[in-house]
N, C-alpha and C. Protein backbone atom coordinates (compact mmCIF):
# COMPACT_ATOMS: atom_id res chain seq x y z
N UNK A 1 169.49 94.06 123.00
CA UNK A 1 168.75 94.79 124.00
C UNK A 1 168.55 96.24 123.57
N UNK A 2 169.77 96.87 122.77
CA UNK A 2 169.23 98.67 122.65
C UNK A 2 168.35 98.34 121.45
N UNK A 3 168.36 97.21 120.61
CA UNK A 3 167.45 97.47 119.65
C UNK A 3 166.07 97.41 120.14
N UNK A 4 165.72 96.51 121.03
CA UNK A 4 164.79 96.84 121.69
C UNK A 4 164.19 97.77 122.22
N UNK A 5 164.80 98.20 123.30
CA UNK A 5 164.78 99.62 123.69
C UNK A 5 164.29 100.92 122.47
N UNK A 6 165.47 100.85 121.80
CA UNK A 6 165.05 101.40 120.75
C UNK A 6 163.27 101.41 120.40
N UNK A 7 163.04 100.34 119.77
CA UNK A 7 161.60 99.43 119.24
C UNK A 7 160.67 100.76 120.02
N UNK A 8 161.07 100.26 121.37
CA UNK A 8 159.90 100.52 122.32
C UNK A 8 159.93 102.08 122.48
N UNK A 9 161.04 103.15 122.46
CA UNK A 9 161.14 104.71 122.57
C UNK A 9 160.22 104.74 120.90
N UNK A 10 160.25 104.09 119.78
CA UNK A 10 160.07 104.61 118.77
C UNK A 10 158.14 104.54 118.61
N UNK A 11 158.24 103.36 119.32
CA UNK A 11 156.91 102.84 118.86
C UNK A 11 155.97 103.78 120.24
N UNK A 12 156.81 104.21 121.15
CA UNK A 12 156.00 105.13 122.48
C UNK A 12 155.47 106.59 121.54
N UNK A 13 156.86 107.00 120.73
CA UNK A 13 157.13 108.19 120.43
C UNK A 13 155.80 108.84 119.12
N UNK A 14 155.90 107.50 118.65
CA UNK A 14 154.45 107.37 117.45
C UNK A 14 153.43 107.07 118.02
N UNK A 15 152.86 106.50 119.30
CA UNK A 15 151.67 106.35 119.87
C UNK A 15 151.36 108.11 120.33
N UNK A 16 152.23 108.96 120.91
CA UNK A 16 152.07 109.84 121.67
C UNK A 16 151.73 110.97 120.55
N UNK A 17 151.95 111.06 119.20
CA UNK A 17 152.05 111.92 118.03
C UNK A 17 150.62 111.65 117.28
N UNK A 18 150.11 109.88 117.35
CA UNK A 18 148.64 110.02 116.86
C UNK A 18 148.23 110.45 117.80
N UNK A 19 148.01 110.53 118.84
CA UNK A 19 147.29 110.91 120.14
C UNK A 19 147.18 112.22 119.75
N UNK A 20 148.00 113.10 119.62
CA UNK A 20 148.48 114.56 119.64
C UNK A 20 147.16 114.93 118.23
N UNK A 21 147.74 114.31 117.20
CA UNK A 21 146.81 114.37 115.76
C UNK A 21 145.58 114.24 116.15
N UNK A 22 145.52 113.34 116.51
CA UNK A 22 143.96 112.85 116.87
C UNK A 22 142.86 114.28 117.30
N UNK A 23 143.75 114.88 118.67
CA UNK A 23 142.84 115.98 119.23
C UNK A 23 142.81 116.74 118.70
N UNK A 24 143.96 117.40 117.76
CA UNK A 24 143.64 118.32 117.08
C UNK A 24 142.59 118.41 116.00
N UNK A 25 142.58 117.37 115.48
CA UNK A 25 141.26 116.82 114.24
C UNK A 25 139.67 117.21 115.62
N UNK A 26 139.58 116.31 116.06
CA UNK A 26 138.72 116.46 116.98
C UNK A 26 138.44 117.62 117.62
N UNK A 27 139.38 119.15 117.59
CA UNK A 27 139.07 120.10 117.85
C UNK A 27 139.03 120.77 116.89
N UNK A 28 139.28 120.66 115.46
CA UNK A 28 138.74 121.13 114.99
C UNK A 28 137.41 120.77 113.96
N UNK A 29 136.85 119.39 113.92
CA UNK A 29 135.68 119.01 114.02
C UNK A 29 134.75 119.36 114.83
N UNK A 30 135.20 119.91 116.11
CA UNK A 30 134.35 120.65 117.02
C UNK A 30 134.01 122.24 116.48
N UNK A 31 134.81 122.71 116.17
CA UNK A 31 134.84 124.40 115.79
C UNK A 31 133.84 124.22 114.67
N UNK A 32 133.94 123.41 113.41
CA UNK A 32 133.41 123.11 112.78
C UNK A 32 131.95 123.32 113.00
N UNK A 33 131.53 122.40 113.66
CA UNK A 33 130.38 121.95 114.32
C UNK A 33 129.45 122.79 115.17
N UNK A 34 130.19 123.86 115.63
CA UNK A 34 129.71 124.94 116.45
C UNK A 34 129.73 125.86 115.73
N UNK A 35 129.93 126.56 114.60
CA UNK A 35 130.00 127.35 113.66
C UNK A 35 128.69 127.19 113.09
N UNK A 36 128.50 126.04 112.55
CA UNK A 36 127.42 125.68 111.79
C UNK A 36 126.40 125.76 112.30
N UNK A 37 126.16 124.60 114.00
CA UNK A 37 125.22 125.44 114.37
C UNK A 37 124.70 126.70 115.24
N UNK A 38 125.88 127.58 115.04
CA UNK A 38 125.38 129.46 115.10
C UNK A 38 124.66 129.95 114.08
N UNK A 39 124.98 128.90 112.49
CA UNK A 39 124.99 129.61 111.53
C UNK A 39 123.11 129.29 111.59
N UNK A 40 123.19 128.27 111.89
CA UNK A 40 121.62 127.58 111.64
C UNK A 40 120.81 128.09 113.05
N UNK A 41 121.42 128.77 113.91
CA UNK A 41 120.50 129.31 114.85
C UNK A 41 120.13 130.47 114.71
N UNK A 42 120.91 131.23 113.29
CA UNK A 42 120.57 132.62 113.42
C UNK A 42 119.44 132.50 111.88
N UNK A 43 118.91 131.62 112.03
CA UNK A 43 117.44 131.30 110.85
C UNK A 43 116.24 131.44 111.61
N UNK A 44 115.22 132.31 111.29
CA UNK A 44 114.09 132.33 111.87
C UNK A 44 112.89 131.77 111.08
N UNK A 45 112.11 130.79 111.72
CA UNK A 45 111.19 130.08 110.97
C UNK A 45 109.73 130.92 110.50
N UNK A 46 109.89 130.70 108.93
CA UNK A 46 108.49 131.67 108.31
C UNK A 46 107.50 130.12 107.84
N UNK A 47 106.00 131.33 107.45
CA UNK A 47 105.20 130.28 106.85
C UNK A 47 105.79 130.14 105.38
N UNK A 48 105.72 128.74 105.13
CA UNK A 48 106.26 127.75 103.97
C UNK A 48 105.42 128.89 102.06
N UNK A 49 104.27 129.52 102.66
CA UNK A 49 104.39 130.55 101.57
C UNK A 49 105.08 131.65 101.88
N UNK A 50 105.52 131.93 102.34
CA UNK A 50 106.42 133.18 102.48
C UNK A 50 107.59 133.22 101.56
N UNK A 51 107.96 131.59 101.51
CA UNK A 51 109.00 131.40 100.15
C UNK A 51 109.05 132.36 99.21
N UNK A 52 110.29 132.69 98.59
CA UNK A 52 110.22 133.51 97.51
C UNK A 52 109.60 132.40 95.96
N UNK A 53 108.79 132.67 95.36
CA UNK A 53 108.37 132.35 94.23
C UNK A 53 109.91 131.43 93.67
N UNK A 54 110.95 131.75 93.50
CA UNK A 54 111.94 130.92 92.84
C UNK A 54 112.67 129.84 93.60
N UNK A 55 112.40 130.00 95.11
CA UNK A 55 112.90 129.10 95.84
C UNK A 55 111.65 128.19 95.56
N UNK A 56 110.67 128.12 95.85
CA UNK A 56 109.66 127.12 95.56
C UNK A 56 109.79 126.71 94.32
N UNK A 57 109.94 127.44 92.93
CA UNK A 57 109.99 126.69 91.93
C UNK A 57 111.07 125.56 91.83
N UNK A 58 112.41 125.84 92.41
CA UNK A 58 113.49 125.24 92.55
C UNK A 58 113.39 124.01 93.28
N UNK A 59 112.71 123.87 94.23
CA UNK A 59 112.42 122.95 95.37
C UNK A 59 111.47 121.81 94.49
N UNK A 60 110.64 122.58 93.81
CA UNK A 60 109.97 121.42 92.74
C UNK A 60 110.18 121.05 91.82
N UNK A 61 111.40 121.88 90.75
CA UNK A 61 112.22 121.34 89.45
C UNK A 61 112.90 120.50 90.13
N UNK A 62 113.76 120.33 91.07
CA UNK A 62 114.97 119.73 91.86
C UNK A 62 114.50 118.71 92.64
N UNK A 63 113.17 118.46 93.27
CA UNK A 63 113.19 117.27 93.96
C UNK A 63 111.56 117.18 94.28
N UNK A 64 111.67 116.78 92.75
CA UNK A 64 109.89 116.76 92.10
C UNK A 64 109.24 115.72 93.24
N UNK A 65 107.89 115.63 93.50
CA UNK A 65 107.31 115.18 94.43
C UNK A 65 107.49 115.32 96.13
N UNK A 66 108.30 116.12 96.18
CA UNK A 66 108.75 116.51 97.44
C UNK A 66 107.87 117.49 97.75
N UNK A 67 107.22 117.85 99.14
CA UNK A 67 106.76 118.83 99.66
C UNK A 67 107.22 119.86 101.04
N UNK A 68 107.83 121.01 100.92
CA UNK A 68 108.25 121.73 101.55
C UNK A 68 107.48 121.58 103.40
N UNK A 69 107.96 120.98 104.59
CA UNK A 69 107.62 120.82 105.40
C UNK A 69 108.11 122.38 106.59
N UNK A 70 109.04 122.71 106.48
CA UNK A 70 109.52 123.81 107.43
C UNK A 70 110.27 124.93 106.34
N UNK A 71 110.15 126.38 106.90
CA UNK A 71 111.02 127.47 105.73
C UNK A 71 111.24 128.26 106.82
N UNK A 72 112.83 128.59 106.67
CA UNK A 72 113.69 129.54 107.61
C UNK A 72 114.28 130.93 106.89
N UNK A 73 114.41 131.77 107.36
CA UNK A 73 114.86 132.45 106.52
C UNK A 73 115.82 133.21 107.28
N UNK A 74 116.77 133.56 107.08
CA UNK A 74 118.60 134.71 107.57
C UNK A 74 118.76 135.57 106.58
N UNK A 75 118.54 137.37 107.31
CA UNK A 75 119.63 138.20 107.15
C UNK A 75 120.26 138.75 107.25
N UNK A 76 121.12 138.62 106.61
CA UNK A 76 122.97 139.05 106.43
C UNK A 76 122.84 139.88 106.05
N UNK A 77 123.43 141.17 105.89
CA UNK A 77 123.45 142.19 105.55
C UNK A 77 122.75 142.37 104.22
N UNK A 78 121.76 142.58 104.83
CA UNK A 78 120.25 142.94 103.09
C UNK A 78 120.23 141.83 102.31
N UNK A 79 121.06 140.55 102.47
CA UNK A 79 120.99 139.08 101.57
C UNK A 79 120.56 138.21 102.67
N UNK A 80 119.20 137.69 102.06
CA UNK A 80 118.47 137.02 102.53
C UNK A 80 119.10 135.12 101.77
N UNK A 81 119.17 134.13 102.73
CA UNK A 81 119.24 132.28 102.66
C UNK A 81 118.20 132.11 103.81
N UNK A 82 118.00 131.07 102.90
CA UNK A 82 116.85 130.36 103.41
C UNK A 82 117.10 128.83 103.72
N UNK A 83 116.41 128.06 104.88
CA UNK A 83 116.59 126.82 105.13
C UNK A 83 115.38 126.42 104.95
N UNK A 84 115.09 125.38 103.95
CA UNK A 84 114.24 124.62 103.93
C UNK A 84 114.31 123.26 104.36
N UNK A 85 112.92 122.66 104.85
CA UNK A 85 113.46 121.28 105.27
C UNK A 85 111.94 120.65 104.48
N UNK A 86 111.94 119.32 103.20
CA UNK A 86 111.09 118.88 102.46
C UNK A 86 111.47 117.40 103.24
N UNK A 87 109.59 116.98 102.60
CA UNK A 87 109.94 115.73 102.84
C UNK A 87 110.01 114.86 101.60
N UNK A 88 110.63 113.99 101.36
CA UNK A 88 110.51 113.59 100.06
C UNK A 88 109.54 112.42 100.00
N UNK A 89 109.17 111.60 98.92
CA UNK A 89 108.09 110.33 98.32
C UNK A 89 108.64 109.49 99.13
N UNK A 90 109.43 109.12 99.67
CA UNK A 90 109.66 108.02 100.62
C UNK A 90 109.54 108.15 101.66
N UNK A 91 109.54 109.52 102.43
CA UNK A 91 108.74 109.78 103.76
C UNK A 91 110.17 110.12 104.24
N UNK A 92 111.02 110.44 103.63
CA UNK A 92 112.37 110.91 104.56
C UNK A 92 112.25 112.35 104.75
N UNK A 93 112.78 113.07 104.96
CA UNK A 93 113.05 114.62 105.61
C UNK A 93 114.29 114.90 105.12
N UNK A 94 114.54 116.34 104.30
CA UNK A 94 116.02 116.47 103.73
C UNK A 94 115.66 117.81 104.19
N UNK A 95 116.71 118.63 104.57
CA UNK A 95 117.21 120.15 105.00
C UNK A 95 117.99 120.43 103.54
N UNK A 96 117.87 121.95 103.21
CA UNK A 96 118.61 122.34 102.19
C UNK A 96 118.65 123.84 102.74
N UNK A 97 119.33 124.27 101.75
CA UNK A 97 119.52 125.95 102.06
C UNK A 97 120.00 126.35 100.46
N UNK A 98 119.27 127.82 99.95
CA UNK A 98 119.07 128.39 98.84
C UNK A 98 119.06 130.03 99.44
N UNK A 99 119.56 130.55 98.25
CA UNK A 99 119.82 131.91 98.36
C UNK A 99 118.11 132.64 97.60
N UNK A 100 117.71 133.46 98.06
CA UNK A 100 116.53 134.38 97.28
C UNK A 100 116.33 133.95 96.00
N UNK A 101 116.99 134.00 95.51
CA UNK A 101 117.44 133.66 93.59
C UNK A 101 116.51 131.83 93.27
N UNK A 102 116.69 131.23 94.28
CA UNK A 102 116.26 129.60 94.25
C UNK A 102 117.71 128.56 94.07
N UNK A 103 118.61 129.77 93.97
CA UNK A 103 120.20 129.03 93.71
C UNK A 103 120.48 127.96 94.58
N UNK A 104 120.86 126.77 95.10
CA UNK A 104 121.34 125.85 96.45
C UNK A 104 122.67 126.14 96.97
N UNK A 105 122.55 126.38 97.96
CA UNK A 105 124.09 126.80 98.51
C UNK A 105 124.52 125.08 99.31
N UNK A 106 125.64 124.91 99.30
CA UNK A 106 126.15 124.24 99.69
C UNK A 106 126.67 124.37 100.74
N UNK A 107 126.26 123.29 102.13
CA UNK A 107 126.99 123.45 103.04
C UNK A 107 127.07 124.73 104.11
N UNK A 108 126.02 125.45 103.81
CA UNK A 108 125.65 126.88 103.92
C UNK A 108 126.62 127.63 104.62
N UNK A 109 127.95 127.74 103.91
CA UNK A 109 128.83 128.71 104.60
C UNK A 109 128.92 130.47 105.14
């Protein structure tokens, strides 16, 4: 019987600890998530020539046949990123983000 008992305090004690894990992941997948999009709300949408000359070249060395559909541009203290959104030859839609330079930033932190 205490092994039982036992069983059941141990196996309560580990249900109540993923639970615990769980929200914390989930809150901070949220922070996450709300960060990013502040980061992407503080982009204001330009015309698609307004591009800097190297972001366009980049957009067409990098994902040849693609055509630039939307161009955003953020600045940060005198450093200008840009969000582009292309569509590619298969008719999908990809978002990217590049620094002035045509560099790709990742994940646009």
């Amino acid at each position: 019987m205490k092994k039982l008992g036992l069983t059941l305090m141990a196996a309560t004690a580990m249900f109540f600890t993923v639970q615990t894990a769980s929200a914390q992941v989930e809150g901070q997948d949220r922070t996450t998530m709300e960060q990013r999009t502040q980061q992407q709300e503080d982009f204001q949408q330009i015309e698609v020539s307004e591009l800097p000359s190297e972001v366009q070249q980049a957009v067409e060395r990098d994902f040849q046949g693609s055509t630039v559909s939307e161009a955003h541009v953020r600045d940060q203290q005198g450093e200008k990123s840009y969000k582009i959104v292309i569509s590619t030859q298969d008719g999908q839609s990809r978002e990217l983000f590049a620094d002035a330079q045509g560099n790709w930033i990742d994940n646009q932190q």
